[in-house]
Protein backbone atom coordinates (compact mmCIF):
# COMPACT_ATOMS: atom_id res chain seq x y z
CA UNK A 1 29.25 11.00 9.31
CA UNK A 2 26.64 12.97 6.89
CA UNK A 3 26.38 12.27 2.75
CA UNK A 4 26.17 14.76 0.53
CA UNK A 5 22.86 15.85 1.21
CA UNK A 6 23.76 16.12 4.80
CA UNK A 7 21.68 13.12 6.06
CA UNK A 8 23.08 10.63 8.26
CA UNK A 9 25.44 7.37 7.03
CA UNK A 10 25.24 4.31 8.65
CA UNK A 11 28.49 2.65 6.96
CA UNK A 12 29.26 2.11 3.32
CA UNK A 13 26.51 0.57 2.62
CA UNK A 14 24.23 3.29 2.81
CA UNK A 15 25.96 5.77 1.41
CA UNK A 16 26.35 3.25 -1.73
CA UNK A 17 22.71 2.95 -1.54
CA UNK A 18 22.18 6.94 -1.55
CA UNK A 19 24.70 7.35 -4.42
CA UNK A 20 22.96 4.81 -7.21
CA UNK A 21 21.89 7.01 -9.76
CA UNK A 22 18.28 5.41 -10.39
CA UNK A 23 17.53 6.59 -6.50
CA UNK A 24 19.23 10.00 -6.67
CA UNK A 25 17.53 10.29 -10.30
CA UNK A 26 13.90 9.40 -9.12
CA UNK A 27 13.79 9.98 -5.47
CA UNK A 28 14.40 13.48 -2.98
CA UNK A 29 16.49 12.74 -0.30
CA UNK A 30 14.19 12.24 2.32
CA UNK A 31 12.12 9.85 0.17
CA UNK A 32 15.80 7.96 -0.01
CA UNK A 33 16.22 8.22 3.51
CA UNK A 34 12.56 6.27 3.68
CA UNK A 35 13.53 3.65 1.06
CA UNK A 36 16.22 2.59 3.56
CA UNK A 37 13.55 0.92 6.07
CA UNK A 38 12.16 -0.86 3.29
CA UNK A 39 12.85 -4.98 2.06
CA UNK A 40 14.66 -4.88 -1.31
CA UNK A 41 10.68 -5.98 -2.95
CA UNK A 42 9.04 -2.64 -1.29
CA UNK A 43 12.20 -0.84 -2.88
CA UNK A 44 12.06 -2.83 -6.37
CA UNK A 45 8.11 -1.71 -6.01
CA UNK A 46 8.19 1.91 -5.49
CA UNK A 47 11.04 2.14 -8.11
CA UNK A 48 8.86 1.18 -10.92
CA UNK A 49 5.89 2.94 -9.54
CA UNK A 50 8.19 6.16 -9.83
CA UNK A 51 9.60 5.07 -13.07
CA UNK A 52 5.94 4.12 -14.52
CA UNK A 53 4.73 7.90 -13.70
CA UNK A 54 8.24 9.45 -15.06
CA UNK A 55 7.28 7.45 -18.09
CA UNK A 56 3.78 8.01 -18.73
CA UNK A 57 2.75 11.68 -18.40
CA UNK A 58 -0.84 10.84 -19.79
CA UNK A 59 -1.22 7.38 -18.71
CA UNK A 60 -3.23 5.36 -21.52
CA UNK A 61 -5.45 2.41 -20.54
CA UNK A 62 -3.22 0.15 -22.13
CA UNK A 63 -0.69 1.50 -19.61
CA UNK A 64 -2.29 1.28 -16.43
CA UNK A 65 -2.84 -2.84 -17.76
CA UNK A 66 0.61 -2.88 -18.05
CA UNK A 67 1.88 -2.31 -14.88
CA UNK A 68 -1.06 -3.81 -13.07
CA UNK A 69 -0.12 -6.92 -14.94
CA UNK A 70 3.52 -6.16 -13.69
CA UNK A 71 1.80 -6.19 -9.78
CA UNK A 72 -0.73 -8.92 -10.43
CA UNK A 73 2.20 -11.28 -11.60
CA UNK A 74 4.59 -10.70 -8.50
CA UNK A 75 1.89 -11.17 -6.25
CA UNK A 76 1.18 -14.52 -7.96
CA UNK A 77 5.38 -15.74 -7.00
CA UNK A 78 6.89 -16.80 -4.19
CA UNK A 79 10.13 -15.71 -3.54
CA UNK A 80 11.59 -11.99 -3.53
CA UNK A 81 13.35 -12.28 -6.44
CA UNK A 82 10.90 -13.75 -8.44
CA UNK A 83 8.63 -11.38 -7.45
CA UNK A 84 11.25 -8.53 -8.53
CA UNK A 85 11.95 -10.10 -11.89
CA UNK A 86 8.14 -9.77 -12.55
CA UNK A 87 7.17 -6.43 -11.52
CA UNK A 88 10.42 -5.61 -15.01
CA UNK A 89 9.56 -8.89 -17.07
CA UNK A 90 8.46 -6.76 -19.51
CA UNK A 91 11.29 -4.10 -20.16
CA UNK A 92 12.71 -1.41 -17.90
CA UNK A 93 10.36 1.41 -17.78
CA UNK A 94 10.96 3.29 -21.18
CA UNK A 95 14.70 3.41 -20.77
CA UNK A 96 14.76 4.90 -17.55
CA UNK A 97 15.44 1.95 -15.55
CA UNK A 98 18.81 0.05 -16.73
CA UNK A 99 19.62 -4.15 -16.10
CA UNK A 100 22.70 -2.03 -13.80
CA UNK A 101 20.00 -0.36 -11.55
CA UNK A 102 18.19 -3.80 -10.83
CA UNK A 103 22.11 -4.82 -10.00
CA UNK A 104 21.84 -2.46 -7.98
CA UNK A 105 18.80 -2.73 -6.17
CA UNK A 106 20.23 -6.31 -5.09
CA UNK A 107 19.03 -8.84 -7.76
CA UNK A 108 21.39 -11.11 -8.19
CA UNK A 109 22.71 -12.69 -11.85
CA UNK A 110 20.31 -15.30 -12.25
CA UNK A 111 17.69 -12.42 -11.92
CA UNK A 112 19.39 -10.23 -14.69
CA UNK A 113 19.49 -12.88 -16.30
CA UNK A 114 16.34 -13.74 -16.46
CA UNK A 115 15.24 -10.21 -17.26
CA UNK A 116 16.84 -10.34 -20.17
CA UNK A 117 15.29 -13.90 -21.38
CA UNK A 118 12.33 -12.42 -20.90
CA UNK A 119 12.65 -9.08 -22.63
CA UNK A 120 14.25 -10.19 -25.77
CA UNK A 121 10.71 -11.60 -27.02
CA UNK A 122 10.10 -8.32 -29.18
CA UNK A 123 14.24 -7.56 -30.38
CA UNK A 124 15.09 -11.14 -31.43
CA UNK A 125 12.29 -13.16 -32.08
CA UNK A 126 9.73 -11.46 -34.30
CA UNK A 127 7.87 -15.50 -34.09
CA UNK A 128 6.14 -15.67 -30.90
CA UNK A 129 6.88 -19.10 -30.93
CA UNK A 130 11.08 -18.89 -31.16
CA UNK A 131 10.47 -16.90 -28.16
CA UNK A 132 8.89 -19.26 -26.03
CA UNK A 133 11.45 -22.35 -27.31
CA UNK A 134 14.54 -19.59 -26.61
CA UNK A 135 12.73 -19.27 -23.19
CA UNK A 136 12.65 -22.93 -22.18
CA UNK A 137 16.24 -23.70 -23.82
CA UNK A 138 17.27 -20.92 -21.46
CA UNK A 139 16.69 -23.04 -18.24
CA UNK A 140 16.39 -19.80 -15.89
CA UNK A 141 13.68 -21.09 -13.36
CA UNK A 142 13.08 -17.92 -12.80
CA UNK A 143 12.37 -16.39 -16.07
CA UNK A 144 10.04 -19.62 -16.90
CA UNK A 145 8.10 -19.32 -13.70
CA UNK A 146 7.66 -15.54 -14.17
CA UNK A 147 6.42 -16.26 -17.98
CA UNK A 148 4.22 -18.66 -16.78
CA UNK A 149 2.39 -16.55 -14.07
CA UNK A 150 2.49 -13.73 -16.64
CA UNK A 151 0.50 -16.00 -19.48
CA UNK A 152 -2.12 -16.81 -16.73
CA UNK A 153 -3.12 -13.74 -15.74
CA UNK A 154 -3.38 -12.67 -19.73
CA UNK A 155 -5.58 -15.53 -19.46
CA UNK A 156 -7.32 -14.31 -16.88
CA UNK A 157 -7.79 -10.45 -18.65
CA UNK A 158 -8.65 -12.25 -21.97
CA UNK A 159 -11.90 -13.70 -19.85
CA UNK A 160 -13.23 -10.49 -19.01
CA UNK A 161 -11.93 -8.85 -22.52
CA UNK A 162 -15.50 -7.49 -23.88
CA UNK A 163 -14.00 -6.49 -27.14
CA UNK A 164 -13.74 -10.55 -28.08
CA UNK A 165 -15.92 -13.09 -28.76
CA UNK A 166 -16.15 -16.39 -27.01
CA UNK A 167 -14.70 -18.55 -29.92
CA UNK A 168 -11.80 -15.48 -30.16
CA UNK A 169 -11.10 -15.83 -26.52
CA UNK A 170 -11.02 -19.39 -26.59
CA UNK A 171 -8.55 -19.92 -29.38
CA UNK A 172 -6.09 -17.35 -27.71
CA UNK A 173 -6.59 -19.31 -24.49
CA UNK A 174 -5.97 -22.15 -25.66
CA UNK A 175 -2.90 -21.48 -27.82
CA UNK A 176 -1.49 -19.73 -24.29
CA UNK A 177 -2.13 -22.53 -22.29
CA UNK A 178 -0.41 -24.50 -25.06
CA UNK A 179 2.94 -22.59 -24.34
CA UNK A 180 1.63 -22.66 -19.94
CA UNK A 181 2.34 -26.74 -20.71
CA UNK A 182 5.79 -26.41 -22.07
CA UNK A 183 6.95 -24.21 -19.68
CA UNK A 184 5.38 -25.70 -16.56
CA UNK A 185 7.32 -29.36 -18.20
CA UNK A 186 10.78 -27.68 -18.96
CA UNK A 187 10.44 -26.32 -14.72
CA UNK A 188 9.48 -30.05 -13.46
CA UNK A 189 12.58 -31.38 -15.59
CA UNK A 190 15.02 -29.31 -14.11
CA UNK A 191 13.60 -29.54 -10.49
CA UNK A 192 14.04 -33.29 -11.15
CA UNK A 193 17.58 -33.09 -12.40
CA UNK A 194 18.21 -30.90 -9.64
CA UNK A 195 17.29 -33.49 -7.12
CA UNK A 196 19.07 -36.16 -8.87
CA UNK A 197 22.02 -33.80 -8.38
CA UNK A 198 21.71 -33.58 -5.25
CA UNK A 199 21.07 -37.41 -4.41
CA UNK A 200 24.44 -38.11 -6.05
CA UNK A 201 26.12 -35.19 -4.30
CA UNK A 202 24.58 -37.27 -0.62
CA UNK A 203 25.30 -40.39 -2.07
CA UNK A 204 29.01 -39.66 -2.21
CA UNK A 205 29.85 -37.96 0.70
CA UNK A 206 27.88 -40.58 1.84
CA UNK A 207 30.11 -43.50 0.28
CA UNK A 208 32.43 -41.76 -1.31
CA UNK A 209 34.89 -43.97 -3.63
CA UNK A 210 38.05 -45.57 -2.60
């Protein structure tokens, strides 16, 4: 059985995969073909890579930060989808990547959702600081650990930022690390009620009621 392009299918699955329009828009079809060996990450990866230089015909420096940031910040998670939510925390690739193509690509609701959380910082919440309380009354572990990585390694650049002065980078610093503590206190809260969840789920099968 052959696709369109006359390249081998394996089952449905594959010729799903060969039909999204984000591949077919950004990819030939032997570079498809290639994707299929990859994990869902490598995939996510080279998808924004392509997107990034569909984007950005002259690249700016401001641009090559941003998806460097996108890199540094997966690198810094640990599971796949984490890692996936952060190479797009900050908005689809002007336009030409969609929340349906990360669908997709495999990421599953709690993903999407969290890509959303974390893009609506600019559309809905012109105070920086609505943002980050819209954030943590979101409870999407994944969008808070993703924000939280991401404000470190702005940290990080702000360090080695020549055009600011020490007291400059220390005020932004410390006003980051400000919104780091929140976050990193709204994650250990639901981790604990999580647990306790969990204890009472044992707890009953365990002795459940008569």
């Amino acid at each position: 059985m052959y696709d369109e392009f006359g390249l081998p299918c394996l089952g449905k699955q594959t010729v799903d995969y060969f039909g999204m329009p984000i591949i077919k828009d950004l990819f030939s079809p032997f570079e498809r073909l290639q994707l299929m060996a990859k994990t869902p990450l490598e995939r996510a990866e080279l998808v924004l890579v392509r997107a990034y230089e569909k984007s950005y015909e002259e690249k700016t420096e401001k641009d090559k930060q941003k998806i460097s940031h996108a890199f540094r910040v997966s690198n810094c998670l640990e599971t796949e989808e984490e890692k996936i939510v952060a190479l797009f925390h900050e908005g689809p690739e002007e336009g030409i990547i969609q929340l349906k193509d990360l669908s997709d690509l495999g990421l599953s609701q709690e993903g999407l959702e969290a890509i959303e959380v974390l893009m609506s910082d600019e559309k809905r919440y012109p105070n920086y600081v609505d943002f980050i309380k819209a954030l943590i009354s979101s409870k999407n572990l994944i969008a808070l650990r993703v924000k939280k990585a991401s404000l470190l390694d702005k940290n990080n650049q702000i360090i080695n930022d020549s055009n600011l002065d020490a007291n400059e980078k220390k005020q932004i610093i410390q006003k980051r690390n400000r919104y780091i503590e929140r976050i990193e206190m709204t994650i250990q809260m639901i981790q604990l009620e999580t647990l306790k969840e969990k204890i009472a789920l044992q707890e009953a099968s365990i002795c459940p009621s008569i």
